[in-house]
Protein backbone atom coordinates (compact mmCIF):
# COMPACT_ATOMS: atom_id res chain seq x y z
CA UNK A 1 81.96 102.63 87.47
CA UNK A 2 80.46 106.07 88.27
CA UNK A 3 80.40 104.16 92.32
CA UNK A 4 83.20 102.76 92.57
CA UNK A 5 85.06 106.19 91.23
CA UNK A 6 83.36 108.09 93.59
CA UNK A 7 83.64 105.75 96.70
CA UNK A 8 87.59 105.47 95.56
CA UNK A 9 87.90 109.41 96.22
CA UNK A 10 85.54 109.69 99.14
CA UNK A 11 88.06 107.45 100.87
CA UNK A 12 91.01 108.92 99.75
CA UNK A 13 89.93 112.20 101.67
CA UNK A 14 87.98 110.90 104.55
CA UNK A 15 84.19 110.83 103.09
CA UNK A 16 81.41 108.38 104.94
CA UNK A 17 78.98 106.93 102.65
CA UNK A 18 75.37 106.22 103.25
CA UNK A 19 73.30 102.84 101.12
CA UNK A 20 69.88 103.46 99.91
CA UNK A 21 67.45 100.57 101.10
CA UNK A 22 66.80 99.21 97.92
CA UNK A 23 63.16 100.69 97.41
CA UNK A 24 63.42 103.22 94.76
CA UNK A 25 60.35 104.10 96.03
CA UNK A 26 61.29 105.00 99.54
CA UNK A 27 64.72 106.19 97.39
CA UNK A 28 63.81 110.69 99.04
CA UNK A 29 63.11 109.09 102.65
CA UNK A 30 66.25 107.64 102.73
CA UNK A 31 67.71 110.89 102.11
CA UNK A 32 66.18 112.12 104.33
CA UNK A 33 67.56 109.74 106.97
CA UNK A 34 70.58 110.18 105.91
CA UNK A 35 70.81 114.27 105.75
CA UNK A 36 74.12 113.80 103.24
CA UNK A 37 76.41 116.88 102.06
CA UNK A 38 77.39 115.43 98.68
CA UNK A 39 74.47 113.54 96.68
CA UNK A 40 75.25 111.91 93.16
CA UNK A 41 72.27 112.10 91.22
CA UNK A 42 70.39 111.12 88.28
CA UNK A 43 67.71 113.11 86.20
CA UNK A 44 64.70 110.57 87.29
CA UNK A 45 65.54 111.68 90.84
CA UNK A 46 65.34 115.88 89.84
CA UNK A 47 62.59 115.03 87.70
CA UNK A 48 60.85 113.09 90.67
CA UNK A 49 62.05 115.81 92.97
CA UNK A 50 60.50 118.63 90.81
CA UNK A 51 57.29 117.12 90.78
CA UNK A 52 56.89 116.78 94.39
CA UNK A 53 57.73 119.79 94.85
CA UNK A 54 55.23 121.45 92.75
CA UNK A 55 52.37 119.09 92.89
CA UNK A 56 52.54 120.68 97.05
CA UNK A 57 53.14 123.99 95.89
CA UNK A 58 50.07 124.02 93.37
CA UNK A 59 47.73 122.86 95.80
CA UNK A 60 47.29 126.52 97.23
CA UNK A 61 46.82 129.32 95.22
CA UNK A 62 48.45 131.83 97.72
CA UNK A 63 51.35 129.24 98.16
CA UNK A 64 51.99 128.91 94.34
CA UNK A 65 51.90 132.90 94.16
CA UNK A 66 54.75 132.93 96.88
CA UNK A 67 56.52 130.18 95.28
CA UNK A 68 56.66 131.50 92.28
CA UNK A 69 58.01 134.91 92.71
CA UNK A 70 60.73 133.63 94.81
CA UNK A 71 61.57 130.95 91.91
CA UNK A 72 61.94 134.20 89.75
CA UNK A 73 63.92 135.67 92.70
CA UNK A 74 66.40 133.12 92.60
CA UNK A 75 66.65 132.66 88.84
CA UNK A 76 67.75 136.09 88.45
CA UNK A 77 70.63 135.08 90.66
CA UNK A 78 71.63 132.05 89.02
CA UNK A 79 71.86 134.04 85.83
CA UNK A 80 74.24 136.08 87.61
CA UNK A 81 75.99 132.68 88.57
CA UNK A 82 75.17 133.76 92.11
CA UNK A 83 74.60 130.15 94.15
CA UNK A 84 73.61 130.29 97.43
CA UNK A 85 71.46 129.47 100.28
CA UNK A 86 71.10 131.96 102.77
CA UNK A 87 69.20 134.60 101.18
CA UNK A 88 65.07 135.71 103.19
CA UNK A 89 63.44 133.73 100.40
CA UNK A 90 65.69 130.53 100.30
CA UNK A 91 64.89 130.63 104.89
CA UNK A 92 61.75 131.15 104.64
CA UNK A 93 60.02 130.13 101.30
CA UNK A 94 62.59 126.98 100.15
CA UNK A 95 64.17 125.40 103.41
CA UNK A 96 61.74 123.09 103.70
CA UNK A 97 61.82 122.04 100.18
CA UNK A 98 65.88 121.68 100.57
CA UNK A 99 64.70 119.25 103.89
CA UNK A 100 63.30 116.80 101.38
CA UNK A 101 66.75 116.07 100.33
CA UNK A 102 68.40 116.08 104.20
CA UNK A 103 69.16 119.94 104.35
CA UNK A 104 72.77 119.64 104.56
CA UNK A 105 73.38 119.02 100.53
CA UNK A 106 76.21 121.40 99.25
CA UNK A 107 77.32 119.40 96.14
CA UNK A 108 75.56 116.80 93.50
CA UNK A 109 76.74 115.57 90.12
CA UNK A 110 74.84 114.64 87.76
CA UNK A 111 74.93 111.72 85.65
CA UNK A 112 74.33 108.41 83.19
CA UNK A 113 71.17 110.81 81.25
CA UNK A 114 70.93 113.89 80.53
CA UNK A 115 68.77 116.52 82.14
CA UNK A 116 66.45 118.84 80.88
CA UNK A 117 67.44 122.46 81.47
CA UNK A 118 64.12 123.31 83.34
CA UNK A 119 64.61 120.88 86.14
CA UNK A 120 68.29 121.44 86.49
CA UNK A 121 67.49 125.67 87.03
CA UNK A 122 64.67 124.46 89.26
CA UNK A 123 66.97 122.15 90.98
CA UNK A 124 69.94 124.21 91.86
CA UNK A 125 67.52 127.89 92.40
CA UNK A 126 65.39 125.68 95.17
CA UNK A 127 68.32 123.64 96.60
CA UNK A 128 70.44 126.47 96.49
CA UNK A 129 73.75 124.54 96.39
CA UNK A 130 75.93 123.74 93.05
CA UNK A 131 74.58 120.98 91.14
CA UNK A 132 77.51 119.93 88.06
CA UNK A 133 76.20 118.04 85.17
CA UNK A 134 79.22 115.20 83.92
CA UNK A 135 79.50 113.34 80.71
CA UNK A 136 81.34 110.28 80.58
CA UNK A 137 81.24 106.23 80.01
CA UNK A 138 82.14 103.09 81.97
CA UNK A 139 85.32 103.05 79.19
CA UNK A 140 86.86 106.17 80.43
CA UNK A 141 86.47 105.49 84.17
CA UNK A 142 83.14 107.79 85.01
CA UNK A 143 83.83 110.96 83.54
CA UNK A 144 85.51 113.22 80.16
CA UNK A 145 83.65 116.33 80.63
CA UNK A 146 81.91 118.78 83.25
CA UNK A 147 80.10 121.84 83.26
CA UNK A 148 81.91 124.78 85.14
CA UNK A 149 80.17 125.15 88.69
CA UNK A 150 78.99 128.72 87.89
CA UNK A 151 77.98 128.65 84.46
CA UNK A 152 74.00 129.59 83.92
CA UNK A 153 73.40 127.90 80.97
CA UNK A 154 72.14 124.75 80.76
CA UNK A 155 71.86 121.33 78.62
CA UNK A 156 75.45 121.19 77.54
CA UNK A 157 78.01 118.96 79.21
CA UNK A 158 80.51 121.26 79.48
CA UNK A 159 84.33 121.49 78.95
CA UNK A 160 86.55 118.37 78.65
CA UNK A 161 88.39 117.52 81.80
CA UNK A 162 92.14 117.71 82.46
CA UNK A 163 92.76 114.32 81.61
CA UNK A 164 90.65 114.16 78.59
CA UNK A 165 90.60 115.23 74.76
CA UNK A 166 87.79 115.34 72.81
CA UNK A 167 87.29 115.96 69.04
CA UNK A 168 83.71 115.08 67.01
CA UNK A 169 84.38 113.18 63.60
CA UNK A 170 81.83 112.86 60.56
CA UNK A 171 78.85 111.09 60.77
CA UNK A 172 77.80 111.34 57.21
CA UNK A 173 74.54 108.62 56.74
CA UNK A 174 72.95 111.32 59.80
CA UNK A 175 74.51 114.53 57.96
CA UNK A 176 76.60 115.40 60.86
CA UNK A 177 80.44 116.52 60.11
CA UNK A 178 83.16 117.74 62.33
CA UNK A 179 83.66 120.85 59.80
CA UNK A 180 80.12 122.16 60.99
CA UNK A 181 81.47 121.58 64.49
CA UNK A 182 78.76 118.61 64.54
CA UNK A 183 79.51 114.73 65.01
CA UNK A 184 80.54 111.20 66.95
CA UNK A 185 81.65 111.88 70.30
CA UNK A 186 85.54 110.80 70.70
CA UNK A 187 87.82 111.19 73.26
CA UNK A 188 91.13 109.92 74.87
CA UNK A 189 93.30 110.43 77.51
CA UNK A 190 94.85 108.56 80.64
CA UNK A 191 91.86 107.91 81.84
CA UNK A 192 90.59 105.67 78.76
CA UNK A 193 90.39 101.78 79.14
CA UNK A 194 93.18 100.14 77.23
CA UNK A 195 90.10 97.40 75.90
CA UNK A 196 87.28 94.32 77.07
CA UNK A 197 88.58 91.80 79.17
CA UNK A 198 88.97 89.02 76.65
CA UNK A 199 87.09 90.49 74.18
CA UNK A 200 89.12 91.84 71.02
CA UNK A 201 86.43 92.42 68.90
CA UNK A 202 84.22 94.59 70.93
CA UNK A 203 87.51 96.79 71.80
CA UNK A 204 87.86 97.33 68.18
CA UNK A 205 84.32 98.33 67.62
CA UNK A 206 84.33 101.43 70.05
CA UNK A 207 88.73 102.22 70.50
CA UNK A 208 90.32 103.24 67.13
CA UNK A 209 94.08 102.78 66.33
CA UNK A 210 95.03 105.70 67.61
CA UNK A 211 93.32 105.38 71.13
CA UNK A 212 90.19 107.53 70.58
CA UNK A 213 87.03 105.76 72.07
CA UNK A 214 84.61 106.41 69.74
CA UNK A 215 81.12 107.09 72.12
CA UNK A 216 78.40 106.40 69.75
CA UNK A 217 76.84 110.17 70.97
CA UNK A 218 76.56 113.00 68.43
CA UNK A 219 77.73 116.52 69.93
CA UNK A 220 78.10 119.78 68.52
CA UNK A 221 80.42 122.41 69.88
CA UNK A 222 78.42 125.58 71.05
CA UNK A 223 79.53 129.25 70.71
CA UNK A 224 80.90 129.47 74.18
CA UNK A 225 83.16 126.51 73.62
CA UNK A 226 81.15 124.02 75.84
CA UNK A 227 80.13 120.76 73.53
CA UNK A 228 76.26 119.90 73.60
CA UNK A 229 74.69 116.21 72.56
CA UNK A 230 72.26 116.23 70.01
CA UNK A 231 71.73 113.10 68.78
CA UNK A 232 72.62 109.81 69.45
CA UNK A 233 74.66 107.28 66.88
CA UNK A 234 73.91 103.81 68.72
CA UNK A 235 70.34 102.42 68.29
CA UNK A 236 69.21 105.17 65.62
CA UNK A 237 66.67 102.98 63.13
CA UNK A 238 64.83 104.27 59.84
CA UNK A 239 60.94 103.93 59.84
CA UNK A 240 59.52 102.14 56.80
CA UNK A 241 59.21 106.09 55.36
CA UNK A 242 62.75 106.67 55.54
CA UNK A 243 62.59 109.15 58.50
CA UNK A 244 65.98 108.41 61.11
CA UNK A 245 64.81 107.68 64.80
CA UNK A 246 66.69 107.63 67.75
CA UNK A 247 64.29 107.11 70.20
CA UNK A 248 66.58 107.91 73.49
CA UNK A 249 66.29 111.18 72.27
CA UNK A 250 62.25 111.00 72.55
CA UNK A 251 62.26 108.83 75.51
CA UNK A 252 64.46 111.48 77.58
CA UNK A 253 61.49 114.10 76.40
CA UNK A 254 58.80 111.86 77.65
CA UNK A 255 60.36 111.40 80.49
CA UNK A 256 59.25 115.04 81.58
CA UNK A 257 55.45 114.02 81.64
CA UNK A 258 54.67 113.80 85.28
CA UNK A 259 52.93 110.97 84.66
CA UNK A 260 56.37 108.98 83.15
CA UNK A 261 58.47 106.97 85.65
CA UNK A 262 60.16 104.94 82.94
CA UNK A 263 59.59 104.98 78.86
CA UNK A 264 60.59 102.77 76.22
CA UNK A 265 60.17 103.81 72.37
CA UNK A 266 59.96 101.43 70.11
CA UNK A 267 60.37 101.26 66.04
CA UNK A 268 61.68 99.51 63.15
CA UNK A 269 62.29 99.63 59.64
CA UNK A 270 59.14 97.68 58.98
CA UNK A 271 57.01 99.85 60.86
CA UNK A 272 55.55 103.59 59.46
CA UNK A 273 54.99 104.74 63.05
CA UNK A 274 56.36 104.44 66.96
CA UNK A 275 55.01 102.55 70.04
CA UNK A 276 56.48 102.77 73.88
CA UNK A 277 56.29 101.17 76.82
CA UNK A 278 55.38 103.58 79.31
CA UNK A 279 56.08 102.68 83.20
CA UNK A 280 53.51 105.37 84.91
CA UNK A 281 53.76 106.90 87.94
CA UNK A 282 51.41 105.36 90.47
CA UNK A 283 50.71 108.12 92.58
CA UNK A 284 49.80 111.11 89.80
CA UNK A 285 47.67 108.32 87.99
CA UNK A 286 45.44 107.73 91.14
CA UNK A 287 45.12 110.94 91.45
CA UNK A 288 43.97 112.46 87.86
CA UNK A 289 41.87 109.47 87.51
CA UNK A 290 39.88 110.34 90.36
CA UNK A 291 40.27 114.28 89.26
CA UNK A 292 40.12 114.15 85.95
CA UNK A 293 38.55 110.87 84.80
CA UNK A 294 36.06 110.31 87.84
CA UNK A 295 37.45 107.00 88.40
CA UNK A 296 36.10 105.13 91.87
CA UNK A 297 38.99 102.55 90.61
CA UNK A 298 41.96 102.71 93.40
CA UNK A 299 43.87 99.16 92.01
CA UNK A 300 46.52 100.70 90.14
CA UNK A 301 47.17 97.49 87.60
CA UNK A 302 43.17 97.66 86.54
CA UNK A 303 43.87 101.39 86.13
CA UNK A 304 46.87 100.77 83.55
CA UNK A 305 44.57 98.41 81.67
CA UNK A 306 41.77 101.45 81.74
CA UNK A 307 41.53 103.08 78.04
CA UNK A 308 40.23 106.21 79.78
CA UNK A 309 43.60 106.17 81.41
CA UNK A 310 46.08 105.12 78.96
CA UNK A 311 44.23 107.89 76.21
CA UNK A 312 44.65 110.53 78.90
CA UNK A 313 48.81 109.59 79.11
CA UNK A 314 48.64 109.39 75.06
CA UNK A 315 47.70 112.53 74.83
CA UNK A 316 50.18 114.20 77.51
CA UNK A 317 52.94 112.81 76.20
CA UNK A 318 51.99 114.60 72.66
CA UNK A 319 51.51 117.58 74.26
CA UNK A 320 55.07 117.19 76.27
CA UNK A 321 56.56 116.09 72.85
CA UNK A 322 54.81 118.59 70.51
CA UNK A 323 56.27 121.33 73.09
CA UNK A 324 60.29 119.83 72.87
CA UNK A 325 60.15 120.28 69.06
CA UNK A 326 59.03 116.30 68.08
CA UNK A 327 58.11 116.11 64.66
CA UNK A 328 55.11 113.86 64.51
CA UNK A 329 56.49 110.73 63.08
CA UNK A 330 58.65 111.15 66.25
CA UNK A 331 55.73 110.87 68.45
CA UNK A 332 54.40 107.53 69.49
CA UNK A 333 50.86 106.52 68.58
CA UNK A 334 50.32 103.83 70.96
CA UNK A 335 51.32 102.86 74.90
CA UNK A 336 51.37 100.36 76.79
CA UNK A 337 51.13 100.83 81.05
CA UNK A 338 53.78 98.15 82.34
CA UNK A 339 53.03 98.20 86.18
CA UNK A 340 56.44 96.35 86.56
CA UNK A 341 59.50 98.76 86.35
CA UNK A 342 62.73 98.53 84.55
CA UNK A 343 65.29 97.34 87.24
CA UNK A 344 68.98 95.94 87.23
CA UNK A 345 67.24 92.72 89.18
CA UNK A 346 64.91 91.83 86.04
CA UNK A 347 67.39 92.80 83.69
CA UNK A 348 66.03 95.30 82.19
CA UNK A 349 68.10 98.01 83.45
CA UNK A 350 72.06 98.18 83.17
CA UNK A 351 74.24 99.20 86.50
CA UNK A 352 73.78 102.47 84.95
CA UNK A 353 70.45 102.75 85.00
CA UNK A 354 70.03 102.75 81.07
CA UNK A 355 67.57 100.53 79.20
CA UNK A 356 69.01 97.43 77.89
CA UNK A 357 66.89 97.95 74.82
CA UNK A 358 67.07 94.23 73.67
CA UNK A 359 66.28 92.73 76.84
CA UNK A 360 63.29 95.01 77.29
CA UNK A 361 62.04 94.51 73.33
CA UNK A 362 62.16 90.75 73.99
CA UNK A 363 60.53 90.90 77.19
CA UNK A 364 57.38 93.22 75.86
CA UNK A 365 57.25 91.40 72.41
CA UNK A 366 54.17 90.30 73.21
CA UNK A 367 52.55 93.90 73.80
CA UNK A 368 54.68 95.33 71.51
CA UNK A 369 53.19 92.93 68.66
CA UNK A 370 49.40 93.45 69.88
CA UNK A 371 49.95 97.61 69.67
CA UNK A 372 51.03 97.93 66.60
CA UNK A 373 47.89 94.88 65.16
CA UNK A 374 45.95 97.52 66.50
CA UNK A 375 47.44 100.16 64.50
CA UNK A 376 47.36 98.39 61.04
């Protein structure tokens, strides 16, 4: 939906589009082919951006120096909401960076996840061009809320749109209620579906009688007015302790590790502890295993079966977690290295790019099962 609304308005005023190739892999040289002005975006591609960038920068000591005070250069003017491009350190310390995206970006949106603050003030000081982060659904045709082009701060999703209005209503098994400005996502507005094609029942599940589509997220209104999602209502489990879970929440932390393409966090009510599948990044793991590990090994699949390897991930990813605030029955006490991705072609992925947490469960049952035998 998030496409199709954009290509609808980039024809309405006269916008060409460029096609990826279909290699997420190749997903920055295709940019870079294409040298586009507006770039929709999603946080794996920042996040994947941001490590590019700094795995080159921190390979020189005097380059990381130089990098870094113009970083704090340009965060100083974002927290003046001053955006821009043309300034001696963005000419001659970041124009190469802004090359790995085409050099001629001047607007991105951000959406389907959301992204961690750190990467989106890396993202728009470097780029030095206004990157908006949206909130929305399929439902409601892409998009309810937006975060003002200028505004600092970051991880909130902003105001609601013209079109849209949004109020939070009690969530009271998670202790969430609208009178602590805390609760379930709802909104509604023209630009809410009227219901599922030929499907009643799921219409009534997520649009109430009075037209509010009910999201499933958990937001809380902030102090400046802009609304902030904490939590997450859909796909929240108990562990066998008693402790809530909702392991989006976890898997958009892990997602930070450098060495995390994809994650999947796994639990039930059964279980006292969490498991994830962990998609790695190829690259970073060739490389610390040689640095780090002293691996000769160079096949990346033997490498994801390497306990050397899949300890040295473990313990990152606590580290990462530990740092966001996880408590420690939030963090995961086993992985498992998949060396094939979540994708839309092996239905793992929706057209959104979210897990489809069923299909990947039943496809890793098998690992998933053997983790947690290990863990008894």
């Amino acid at each position: 939906m998030y496409e199709r609304l954009l290509h609808c308005i980039g024809y309405q005023v006269g916008l060409r589009f460029g096609f990826f190739g279909g290699d997420v892999n190749r997903l920055i040289d295709d940019i870079k082919e294409l040298h586009p002005t507006v770039i929709p975006l999603v946080p794996r591609v920042l996040n994947r951006f941001h490590d590019t960038v700094m795995a080159k920068v921190n390979k020189s000591f005097l380059k990381r120096i130089i990098f870094n005070l113009a970083l704090a250069f340009k965060y100083r003017e974002l927290s003046r909401s001053i955006i821009r491009n043309d300034s001696l350190v963005d000419r001659y310390v970041f124009k190469r960076v802004r090359e790995e995206l085409g050099g001629r970006a001047r607007f991105s949106m951000i959406g389907s996840a959301p992204v961690h603050g750190d990467i989106l003030r890396f993202s728009r000081a470097v780029l030095g061009y206004v990157i908006v982060e949206g909130y929305g659904a399929t439902e409601c045709a892409a998009g309810t809320s937006a975060v003002i082009e200028a505004d600092p701060i970051t991880e909130h999703i902003g105001i609601p749109l013209a079109c849209a209005a949004i109020k939070l209503v009690d969530v009271p098994e998670l202790g969430y209620y609208a009178k602590d400005q805390a609760g379930e996502i709802c909104y509604r507005g023209a630009h809410v579906f009227k219901g599922y094609f030929k499907n009643d029942e799921g219409t009534k599940e997520v649009l109430d009688a009075d037209g509010w589509l009910h999201s499933g997220d958990i937001g809380r209104w902030t102090e400046r007015g802009t609304l902030k999602i904490v939590d997450r209502k859909k796909h929240i489990f108990k562990l066998q302790q008693g402790e809530y879970i909702a392991p989006e929440k976890i898997e958009a932390v892990y997602d930070r590790s450098e060495y995390v393409v994809q994650s999947f966090v796994y639990g039930e009510s059964l279980k006292t502890c969490l498991v994830a599948i962990i998609v790695p990044d190829q690259e970073i793991v060739l490389r610390d295993a040689k640095q780090k590990l002293d691996l000769a090994e160079t096949d990346f699949a033997k490498l994801c079966r390497n306990d050397a390897v899949k300890k040295m991930i473990l313990n990152d990813l606590t580290i990462v977690g530990r740092k966001a605030g996880l408590n420690s029955f939030e963090q995961v006490k086993d992985i498992y290295l998949s060396v094939e991705r979540f994708t839309i072609a092996n239905d793992l992925l929706t057209p959104t790019m979210k897990n489809k947490r069923p299909q990947i469960k039943s496809h890793f049952m098998k690992e998933l099962n053997e983790m947690y035998s290990k863990l008894k």
